[in-house]
N, C-alpha and C. Protein backbone atom coordinates (compact mmCIF):
# COMPACT_ATOMS: atom_id res chain seq x y z
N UNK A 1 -87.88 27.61 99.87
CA UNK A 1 -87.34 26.27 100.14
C UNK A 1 -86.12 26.41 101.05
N UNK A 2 -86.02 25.23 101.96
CA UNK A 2 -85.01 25.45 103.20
C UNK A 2 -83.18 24.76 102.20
N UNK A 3 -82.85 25.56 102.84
CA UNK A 3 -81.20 25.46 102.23
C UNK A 3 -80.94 24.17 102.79
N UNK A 4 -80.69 23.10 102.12
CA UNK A 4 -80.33 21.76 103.09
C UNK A 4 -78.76 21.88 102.95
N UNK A 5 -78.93 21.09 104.34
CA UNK A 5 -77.74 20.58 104.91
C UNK A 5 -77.08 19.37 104.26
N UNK A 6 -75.92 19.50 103.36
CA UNK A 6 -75.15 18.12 102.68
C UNK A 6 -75.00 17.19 103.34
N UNK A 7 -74.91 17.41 104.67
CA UNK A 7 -74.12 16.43 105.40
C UNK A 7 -75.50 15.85 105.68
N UNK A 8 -76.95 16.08 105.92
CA UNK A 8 -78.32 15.69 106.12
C UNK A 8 -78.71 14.77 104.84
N UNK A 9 -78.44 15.77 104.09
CA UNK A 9 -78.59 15.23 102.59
C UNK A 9 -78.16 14.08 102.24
N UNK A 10 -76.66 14.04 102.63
CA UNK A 10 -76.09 12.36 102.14
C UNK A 10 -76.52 11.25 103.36
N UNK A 11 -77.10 11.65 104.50
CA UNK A 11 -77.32 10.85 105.43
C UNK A 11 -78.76 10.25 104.85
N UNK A 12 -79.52 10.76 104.35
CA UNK A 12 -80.86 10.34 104.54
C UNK A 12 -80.95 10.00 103.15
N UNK A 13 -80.18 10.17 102.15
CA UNK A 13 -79.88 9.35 100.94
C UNK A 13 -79.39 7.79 101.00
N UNK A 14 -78.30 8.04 101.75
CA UNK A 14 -77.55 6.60 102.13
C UNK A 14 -78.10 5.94 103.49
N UNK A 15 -79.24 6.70 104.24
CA UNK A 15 -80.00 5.60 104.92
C UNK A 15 -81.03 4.47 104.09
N UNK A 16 -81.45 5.09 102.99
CA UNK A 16 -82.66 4.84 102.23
C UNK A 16 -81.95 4.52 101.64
N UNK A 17 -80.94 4.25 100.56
CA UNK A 17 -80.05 3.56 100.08
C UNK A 17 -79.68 2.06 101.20
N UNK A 18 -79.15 2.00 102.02
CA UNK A 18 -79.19 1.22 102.94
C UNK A 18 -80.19 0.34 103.60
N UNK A 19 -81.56 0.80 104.03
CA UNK A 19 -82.63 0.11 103.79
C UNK A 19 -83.07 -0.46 103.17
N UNK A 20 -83.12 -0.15 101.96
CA UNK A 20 -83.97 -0.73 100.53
C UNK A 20 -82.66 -1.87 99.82
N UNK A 21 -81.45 -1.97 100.56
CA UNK A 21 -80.74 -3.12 99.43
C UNK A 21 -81.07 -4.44 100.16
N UNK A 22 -81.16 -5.22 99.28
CA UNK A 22 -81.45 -6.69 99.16
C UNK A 22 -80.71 -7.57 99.76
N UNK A 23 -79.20 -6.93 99.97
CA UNK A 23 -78.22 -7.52 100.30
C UNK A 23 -78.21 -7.77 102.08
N UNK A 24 -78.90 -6.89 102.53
CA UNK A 24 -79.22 -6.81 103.87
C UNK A 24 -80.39 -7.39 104.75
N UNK A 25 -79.58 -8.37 105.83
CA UNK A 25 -81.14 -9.28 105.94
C UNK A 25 -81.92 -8.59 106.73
N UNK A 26 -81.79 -7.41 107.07
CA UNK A 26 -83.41 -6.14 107.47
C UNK A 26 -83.60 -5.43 106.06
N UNK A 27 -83.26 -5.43 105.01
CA UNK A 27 -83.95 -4.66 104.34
C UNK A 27 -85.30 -4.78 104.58
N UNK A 28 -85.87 -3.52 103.57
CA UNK A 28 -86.92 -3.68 103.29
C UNK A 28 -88.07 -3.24 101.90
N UNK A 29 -88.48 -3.78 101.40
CA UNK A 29 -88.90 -3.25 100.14
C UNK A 29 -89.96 -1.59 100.18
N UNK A 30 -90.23 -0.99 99.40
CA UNK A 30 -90.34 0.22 98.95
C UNK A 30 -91.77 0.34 99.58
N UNK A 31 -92.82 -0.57 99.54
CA UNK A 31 -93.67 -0.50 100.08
C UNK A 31 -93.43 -0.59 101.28
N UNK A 32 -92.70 -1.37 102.04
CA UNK A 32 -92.68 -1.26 103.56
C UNK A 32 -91.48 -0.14 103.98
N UNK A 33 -91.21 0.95 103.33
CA UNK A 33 -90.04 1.82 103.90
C UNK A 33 -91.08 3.11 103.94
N UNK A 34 -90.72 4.07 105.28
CA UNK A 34 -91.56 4.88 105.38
C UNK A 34 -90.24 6.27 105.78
N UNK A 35 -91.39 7.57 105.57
CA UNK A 35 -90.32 8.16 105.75
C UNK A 35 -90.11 8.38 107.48
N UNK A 36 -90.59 7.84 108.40
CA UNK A 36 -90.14 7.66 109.59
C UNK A 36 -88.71 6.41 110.21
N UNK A 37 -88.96 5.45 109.33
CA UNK A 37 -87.44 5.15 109.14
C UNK A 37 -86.48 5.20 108.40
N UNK A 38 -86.75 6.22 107.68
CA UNK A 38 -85.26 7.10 107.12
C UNK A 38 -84.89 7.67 107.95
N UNK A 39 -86.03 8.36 108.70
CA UNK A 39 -85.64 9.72 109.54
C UNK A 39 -84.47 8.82 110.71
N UNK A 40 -85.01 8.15 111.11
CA UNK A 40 -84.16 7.15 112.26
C UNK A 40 -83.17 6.61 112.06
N UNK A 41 -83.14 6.32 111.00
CA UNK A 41 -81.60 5.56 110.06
C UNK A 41 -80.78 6.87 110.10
N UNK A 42 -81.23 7.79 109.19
CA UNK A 42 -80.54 8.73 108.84
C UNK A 42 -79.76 9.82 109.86
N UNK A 43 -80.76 9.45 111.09
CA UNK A 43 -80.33 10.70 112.30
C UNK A 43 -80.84 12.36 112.49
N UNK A 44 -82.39 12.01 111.53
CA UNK A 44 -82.71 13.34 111.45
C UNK A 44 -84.21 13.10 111.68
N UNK A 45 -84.91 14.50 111.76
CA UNK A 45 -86.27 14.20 111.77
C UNK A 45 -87.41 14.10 110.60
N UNK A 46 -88.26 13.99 110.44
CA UNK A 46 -89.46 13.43 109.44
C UNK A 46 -89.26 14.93 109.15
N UNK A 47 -89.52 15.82 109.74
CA UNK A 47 -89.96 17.60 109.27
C UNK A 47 -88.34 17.59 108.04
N UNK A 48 -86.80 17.36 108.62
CA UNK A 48 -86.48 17.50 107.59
C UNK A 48 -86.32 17.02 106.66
N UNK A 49 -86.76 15.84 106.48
CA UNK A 49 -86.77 14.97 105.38
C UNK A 49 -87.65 15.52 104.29
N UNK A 50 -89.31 16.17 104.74
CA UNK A 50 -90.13 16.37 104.18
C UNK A 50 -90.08 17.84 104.06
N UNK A 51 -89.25 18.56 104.31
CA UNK A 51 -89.13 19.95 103.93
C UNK A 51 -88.29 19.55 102.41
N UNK A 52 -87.85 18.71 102.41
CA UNK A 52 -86.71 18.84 101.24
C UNK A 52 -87.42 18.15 99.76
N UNK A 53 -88.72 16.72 100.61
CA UNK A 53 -88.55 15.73 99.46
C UNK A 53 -90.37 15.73 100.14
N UNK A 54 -91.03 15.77 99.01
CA UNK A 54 -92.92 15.52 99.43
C UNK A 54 -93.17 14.02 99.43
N UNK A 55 -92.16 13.08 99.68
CA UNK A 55 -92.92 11.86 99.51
C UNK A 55 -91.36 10.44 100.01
N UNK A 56 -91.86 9.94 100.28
CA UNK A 56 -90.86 8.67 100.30
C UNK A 56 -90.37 8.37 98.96
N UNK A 57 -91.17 8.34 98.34
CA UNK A 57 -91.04 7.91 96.56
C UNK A 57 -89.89 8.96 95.95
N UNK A 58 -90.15 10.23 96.45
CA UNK A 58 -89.19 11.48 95.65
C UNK A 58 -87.44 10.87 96.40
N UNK A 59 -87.66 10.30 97.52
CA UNK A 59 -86.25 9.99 98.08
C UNK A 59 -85.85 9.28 97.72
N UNK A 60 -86.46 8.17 97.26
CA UNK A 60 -86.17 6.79 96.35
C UNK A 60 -85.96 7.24 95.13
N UNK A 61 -86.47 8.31 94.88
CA UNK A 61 -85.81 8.14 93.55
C UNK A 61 -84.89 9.24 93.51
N UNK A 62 -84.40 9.83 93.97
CA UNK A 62 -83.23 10.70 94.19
C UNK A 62 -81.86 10.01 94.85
N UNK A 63 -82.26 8.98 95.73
CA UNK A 63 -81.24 7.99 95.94
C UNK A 63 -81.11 6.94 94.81
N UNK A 64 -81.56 6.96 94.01
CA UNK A 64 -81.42 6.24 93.16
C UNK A 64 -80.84 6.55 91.99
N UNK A 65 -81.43 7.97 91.41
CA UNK A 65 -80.83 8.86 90.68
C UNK A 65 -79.64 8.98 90.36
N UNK A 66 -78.81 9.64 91.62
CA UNK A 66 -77.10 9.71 91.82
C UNK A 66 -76.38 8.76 92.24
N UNK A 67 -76.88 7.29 92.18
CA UNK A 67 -75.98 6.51 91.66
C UNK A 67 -76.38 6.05 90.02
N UNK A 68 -77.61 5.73 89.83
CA UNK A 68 -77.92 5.82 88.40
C UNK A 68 -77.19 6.55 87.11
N UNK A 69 -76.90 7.95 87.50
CA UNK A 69 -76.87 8.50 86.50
C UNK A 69 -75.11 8.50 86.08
N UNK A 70 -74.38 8.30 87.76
CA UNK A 70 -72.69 8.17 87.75
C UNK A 70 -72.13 6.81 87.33
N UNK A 71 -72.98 5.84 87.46
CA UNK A 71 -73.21 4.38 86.26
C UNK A 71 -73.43 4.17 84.97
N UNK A 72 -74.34 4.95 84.74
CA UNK A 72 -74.81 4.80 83.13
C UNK A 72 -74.34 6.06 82.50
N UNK A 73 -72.93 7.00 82.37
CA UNK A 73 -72.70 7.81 81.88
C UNK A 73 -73.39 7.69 80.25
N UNK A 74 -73.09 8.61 79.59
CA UNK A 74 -73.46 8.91 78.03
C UNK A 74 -72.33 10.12 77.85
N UNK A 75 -71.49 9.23 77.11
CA UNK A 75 -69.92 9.60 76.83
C UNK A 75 -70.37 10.78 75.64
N UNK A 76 -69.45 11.93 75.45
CA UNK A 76 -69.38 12.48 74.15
C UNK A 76 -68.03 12.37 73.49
N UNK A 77 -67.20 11.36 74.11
CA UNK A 77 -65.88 11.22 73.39
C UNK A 77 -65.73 10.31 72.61
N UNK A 78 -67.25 9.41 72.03
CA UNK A 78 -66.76 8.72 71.53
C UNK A 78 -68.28 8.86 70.41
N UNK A 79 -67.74 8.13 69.56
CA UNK A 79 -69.17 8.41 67.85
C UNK A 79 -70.15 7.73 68.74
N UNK A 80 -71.21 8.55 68.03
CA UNK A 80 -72.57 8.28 68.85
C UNK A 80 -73.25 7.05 68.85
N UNK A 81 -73.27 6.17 68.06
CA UNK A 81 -73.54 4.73 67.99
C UNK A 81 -72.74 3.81 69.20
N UNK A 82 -71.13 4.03 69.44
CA UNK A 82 -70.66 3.48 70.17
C UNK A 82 -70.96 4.10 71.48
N UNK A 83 -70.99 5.15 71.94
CA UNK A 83 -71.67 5.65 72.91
C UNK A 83 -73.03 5.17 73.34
N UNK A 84 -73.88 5.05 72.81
CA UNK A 84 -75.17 4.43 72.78
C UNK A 84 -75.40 2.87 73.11
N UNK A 85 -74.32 2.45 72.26
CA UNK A 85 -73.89 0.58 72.66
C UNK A 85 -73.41 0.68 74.42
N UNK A 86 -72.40 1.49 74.45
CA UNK A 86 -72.22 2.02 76.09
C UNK A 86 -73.11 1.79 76.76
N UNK A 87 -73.87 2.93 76.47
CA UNK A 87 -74.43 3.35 77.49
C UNK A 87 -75.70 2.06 77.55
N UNK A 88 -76.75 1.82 76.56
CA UNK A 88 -77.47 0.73 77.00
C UNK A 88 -76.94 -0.46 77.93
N UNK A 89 -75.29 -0.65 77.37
CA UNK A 89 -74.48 -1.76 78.36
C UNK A 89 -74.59 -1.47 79.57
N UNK A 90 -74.61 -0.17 79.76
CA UNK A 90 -74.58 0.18 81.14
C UNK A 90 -75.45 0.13 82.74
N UNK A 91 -76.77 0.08 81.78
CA UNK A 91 -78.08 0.20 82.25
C UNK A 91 -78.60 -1.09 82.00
N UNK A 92 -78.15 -1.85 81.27
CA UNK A 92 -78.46 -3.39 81.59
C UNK A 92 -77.78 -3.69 82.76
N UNK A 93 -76.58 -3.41 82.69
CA UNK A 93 -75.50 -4.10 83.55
C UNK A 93 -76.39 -3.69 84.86
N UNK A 94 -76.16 -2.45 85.13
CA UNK A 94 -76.86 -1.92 86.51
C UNK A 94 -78.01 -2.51 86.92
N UNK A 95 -79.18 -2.94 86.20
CA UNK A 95 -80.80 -3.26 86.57
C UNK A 95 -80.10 -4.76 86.53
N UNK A 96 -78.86 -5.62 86.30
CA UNK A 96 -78.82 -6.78 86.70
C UNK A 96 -78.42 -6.85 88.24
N UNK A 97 -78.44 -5.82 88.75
CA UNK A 97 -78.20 -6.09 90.28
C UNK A 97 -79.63 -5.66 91.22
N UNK A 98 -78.87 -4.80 92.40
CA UNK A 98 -79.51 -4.75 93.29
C UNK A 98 -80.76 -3.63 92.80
N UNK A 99 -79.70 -2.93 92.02
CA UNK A 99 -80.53 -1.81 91.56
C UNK A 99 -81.66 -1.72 90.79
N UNK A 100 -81.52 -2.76 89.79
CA UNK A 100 -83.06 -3.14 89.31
C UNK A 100 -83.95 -3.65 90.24
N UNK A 101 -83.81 -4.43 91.05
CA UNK A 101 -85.01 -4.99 92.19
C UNK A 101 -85.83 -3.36 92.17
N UNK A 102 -85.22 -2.24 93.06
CA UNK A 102 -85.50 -0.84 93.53
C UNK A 102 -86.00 -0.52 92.25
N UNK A 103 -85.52 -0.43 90.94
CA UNK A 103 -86.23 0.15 89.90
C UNK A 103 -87.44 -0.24 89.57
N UNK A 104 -87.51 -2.17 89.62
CA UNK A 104 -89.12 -2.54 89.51
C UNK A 104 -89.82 -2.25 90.49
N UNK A 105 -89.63 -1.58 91.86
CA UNK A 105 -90.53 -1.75 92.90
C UNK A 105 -91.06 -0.19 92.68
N UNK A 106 -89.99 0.33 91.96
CA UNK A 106 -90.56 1.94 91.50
C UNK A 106 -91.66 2.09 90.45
N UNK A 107 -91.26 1.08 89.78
CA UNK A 107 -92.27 1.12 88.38
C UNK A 107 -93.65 0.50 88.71
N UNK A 108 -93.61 -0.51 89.73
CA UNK A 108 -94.54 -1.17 90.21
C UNK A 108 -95.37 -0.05 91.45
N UNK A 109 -94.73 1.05 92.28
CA UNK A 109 -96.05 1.56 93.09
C UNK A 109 -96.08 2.78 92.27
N UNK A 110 -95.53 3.15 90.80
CA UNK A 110 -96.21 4.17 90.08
C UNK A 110 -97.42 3.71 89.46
N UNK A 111 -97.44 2.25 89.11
CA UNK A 111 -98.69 1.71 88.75
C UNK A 111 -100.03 2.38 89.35
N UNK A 112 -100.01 2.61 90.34
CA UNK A 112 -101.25 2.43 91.66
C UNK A 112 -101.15 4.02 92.22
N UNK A 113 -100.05 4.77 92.42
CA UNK A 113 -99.96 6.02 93.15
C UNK A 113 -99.53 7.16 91.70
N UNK A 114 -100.80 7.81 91.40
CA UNK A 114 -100.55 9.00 90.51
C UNK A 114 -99.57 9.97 91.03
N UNK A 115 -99.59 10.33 92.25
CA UNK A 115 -98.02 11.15 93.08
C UNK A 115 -96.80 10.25 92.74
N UNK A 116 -96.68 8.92 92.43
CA UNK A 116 -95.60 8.73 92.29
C UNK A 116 -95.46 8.38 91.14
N UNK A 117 -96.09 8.42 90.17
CA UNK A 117 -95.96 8.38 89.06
C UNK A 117 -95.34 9.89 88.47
N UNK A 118 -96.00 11.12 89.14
CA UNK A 118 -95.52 11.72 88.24
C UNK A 118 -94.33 12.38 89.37
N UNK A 119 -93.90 12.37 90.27
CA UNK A 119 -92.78 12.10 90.59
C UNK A 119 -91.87 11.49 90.28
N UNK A 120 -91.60 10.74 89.34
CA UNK A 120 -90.65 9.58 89.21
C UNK A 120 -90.74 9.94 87.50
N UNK A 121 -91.91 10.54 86.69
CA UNK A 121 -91.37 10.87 85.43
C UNK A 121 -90.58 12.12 85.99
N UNK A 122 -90.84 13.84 87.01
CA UNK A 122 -90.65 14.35 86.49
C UNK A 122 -88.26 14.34 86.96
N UNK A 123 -88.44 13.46 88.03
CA UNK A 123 -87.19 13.35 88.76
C UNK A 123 -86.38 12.57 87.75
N UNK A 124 -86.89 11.74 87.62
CA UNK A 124 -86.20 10.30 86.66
C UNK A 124 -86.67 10.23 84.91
N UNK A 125 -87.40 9.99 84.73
CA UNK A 125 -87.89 9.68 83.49
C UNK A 125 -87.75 10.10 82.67
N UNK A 126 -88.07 11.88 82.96
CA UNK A 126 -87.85 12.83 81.66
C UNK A 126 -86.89 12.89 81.13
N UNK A 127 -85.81 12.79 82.33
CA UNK A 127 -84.44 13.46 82.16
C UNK A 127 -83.21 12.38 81.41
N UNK A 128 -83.95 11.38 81.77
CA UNK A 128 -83.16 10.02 81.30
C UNK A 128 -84.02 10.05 79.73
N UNK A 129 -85.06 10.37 79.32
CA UNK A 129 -85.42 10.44 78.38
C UNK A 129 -84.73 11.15 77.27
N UNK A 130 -84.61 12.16 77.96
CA UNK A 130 -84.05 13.37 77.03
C UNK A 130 -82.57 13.19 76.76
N UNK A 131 -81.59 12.77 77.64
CA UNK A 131 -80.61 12.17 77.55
C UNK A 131 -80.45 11.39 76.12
N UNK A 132 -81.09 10.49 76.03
CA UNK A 132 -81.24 9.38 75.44
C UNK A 132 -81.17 9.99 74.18
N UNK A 133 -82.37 10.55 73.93
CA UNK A 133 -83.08 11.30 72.65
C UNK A 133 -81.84 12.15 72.22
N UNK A 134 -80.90 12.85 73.00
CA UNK A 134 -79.99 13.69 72.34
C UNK A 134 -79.35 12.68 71.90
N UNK A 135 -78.28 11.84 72.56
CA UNK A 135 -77.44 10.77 71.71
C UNK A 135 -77.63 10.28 70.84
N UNK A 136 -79.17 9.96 70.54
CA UNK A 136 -79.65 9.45 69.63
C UNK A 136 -79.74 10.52 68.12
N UNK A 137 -80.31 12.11 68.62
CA UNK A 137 -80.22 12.80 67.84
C UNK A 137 -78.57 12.79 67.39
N UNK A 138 -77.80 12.69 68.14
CA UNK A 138 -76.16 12.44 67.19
C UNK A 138 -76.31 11.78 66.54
N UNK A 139 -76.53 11.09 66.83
CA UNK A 139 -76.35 9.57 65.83
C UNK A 139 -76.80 10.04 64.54
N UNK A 140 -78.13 10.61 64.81
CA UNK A 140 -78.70 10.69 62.93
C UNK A 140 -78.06 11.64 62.87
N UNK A 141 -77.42 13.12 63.35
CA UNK A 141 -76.30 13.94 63.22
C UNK A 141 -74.64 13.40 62.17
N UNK A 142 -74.81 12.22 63.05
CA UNK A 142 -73.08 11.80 62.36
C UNK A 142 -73.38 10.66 61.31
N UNK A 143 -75.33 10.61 61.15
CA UNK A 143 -75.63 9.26 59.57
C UNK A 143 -75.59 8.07 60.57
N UNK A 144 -75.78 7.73 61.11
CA UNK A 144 -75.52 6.62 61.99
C UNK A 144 -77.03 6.06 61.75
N UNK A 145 -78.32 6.66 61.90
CA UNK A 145 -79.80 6.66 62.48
C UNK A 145 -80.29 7.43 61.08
N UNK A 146 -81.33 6.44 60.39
CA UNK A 146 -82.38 7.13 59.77
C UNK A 146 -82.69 8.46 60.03
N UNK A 147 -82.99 9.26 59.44
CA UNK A 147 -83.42 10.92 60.16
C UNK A 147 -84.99 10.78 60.00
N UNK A 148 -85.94 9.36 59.20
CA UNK A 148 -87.06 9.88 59.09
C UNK A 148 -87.88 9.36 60.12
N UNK A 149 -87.27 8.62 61.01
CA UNK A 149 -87.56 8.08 62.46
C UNK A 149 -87.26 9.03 63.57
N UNK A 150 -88.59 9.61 64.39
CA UNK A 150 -88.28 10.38 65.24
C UNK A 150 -87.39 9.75 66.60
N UNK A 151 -86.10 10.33 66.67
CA UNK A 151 -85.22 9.93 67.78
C UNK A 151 -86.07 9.75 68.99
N UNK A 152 -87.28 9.91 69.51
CA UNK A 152 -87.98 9.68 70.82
C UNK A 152 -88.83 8.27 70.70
N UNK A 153 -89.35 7.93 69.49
CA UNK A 153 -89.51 6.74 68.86
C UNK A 153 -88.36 5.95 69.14
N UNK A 154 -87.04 5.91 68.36
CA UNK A 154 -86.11 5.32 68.52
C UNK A 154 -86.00 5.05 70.10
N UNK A 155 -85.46 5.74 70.93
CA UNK A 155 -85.32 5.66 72.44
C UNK A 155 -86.09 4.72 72.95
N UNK A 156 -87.33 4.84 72.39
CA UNK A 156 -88.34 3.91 73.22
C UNK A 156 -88.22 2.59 72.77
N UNK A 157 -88.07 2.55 72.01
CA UNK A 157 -87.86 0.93 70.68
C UNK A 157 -86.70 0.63 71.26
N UNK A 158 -85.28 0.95 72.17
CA UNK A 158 -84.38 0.52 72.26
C UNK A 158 -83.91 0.16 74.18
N UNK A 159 -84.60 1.37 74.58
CA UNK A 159 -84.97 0.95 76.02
C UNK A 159 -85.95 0.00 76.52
N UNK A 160 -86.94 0.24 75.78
CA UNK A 160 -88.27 -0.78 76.38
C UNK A 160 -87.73 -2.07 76.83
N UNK A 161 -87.01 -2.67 75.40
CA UNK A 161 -86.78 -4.00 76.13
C UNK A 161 -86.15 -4.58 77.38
N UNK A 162 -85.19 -3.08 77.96
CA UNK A 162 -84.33 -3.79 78.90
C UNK A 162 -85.46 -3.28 80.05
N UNK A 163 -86.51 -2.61 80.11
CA UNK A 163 -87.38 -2.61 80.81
C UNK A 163 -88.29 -3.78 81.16
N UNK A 164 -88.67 -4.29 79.78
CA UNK A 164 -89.79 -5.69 79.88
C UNK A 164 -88.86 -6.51 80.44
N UNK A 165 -87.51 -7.01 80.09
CA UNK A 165 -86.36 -7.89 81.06
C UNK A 165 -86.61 -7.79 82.37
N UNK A 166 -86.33 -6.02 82.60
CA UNK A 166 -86.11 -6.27 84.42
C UNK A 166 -87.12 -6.53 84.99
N UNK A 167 -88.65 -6.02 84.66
CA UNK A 167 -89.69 -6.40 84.95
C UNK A 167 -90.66 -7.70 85.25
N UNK A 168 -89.94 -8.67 84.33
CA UNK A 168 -90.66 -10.06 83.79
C UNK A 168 -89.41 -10.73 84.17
N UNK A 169 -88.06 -10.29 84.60
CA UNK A 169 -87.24 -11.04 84.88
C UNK A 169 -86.95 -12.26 83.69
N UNK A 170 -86.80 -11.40 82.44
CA UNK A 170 -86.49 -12.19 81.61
C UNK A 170 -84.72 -12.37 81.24
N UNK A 171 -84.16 -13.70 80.54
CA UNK A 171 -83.06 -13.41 80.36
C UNK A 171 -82.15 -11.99 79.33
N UNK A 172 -81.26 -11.95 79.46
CA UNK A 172 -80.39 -10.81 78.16
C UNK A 172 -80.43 -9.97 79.44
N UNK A 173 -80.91 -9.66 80.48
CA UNK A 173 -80.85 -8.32 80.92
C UNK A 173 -79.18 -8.19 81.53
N UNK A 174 -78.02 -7.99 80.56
CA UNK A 174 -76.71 -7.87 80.76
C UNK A 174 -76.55 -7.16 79.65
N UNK A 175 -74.77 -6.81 79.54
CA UNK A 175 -74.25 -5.76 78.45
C UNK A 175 -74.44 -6.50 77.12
N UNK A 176 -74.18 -8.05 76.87
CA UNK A 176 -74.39 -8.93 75.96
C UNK A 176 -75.82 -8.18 75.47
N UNK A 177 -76.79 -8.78 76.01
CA UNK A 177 -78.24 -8.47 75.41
C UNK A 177 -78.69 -7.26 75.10
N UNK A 178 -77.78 -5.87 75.96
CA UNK A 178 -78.36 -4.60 75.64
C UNK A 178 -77.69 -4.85 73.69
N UNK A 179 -76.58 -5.50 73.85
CA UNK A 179 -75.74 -4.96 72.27
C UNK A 179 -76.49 -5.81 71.19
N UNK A 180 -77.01 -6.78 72.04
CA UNK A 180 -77.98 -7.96 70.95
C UNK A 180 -79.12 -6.95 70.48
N UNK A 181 -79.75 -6.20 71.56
CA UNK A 181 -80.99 -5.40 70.99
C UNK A 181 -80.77 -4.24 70.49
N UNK A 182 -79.58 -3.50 70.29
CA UNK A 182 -78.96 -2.66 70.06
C UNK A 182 -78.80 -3.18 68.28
N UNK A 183 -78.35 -4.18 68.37
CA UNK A 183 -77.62 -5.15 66.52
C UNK A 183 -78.92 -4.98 66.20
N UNK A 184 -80.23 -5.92 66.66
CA UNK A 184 -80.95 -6.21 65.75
C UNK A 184 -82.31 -4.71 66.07
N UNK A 185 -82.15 -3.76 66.44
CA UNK A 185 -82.96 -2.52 65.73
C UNK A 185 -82.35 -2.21 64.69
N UNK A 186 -80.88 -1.70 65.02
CA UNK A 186 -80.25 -1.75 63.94
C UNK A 186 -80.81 -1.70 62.21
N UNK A 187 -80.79 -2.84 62.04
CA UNK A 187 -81.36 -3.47 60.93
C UNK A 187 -82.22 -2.52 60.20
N UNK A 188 -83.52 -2.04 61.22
CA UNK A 188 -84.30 -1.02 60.78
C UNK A 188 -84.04 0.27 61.16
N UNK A 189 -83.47 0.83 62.21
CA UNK A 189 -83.14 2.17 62.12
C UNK A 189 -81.38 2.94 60.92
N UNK A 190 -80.41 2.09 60.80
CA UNK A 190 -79.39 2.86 60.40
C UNK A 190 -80.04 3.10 58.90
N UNK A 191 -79.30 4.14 59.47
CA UNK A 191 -79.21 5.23 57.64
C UNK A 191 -79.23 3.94 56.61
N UNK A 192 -79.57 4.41 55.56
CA UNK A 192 -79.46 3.32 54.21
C UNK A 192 -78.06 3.57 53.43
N UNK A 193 -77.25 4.37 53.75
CA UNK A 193 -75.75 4.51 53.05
C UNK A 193 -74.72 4.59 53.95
N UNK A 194 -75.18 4.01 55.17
CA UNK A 194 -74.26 3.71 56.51
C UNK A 194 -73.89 2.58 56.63
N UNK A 195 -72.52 1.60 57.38
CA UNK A 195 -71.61 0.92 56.78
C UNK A 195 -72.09 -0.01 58.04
């Protein structure tokens, strides 16, 4: 693999970052962005774009990634329940902007393209998965979370919804509604001698 160039790297991140926002009256959505106008935005050619990344989709979601992941931190300074209230706040908050549009248009051509499907679990998905699943494993760590509920169960029962939101463009998708769906799992996941 070719040693990339940072200074290439943040160009053709923040061209494709730049293209794809909403806010711009040339954007353009995910289906109409190719990697020949990154290359042009960015100031580089298609060969290095595609030495680095096999697909338009892997760039989208790598530009998406590193602002994603410097948004939705997952604190360890604070008890794992409140961390968790965080962090779902966080990732509502974020998919109420520009950034969710880009996330449904991701979820929407993994529908149809098996390359970008499993591109986008193995860049994005897993890793945000696993994330999740550890905090969560605190939680039943510090009694917070049932222990007889598998924490990857949990994750999914607590993310999904802000997924079906951004997707269906339903209301709650803010920090309010992540903590609303956050209260009422609740109910059924905390420990039975937890306060």
């Amino acid at each position: 693999m070719a040693v990339r160039s940072e200074t290439s790297r943040l160009a053709i991140l923040e061209a494709t970052a730049g293209l794809l926002d909403p806010r711009r009256p040339d954007a353009l959505t995910l289906q109409k962005l190719s990697i020949e106008r990154i290359a042009r935005e960015a100031g580089v050619s298609k060969t290095t774009i595609y030495r680095w990344w096999p697909s338009k989709a892997a760039v989208v979601i790598d530009t998406f990634l590193d602002d994603h992941v410097a948004r939705t931190p997952t604190r360890d300074d604070l008890p794992a329940m409140d961390a968790l209230r965080e962090h779902l706040s966080s990732v509502a908050t974020l998919y109420a902007g520009h950034e969710g549009d880009l996330m449904a248009q991701l979820i929407a051509e993994c529908q149809y393209d098996p390359e970008t499907m499993a591109e986008f679990k193995r860049r994005f998905y897993d890793q945000r998965l696993e994330t999740a699943v550890g905090l969560i494993e605190r939680a039943v760590a510090e009694g917070g979370v049932r222990t007889d509920v598998a924490p990857v169960t949990i994750a999914q029962m607590l993310y999904a919804p802000l997924y079906f939101r951004l997707l269906f463009r339903e209301s709650g998708l803010d920090a309010d509604g992540a903590v609303d769906i956050l209260s009422t799992a609740l109910a059924g996941i905390r420990a039975r001698d937890a306060s």
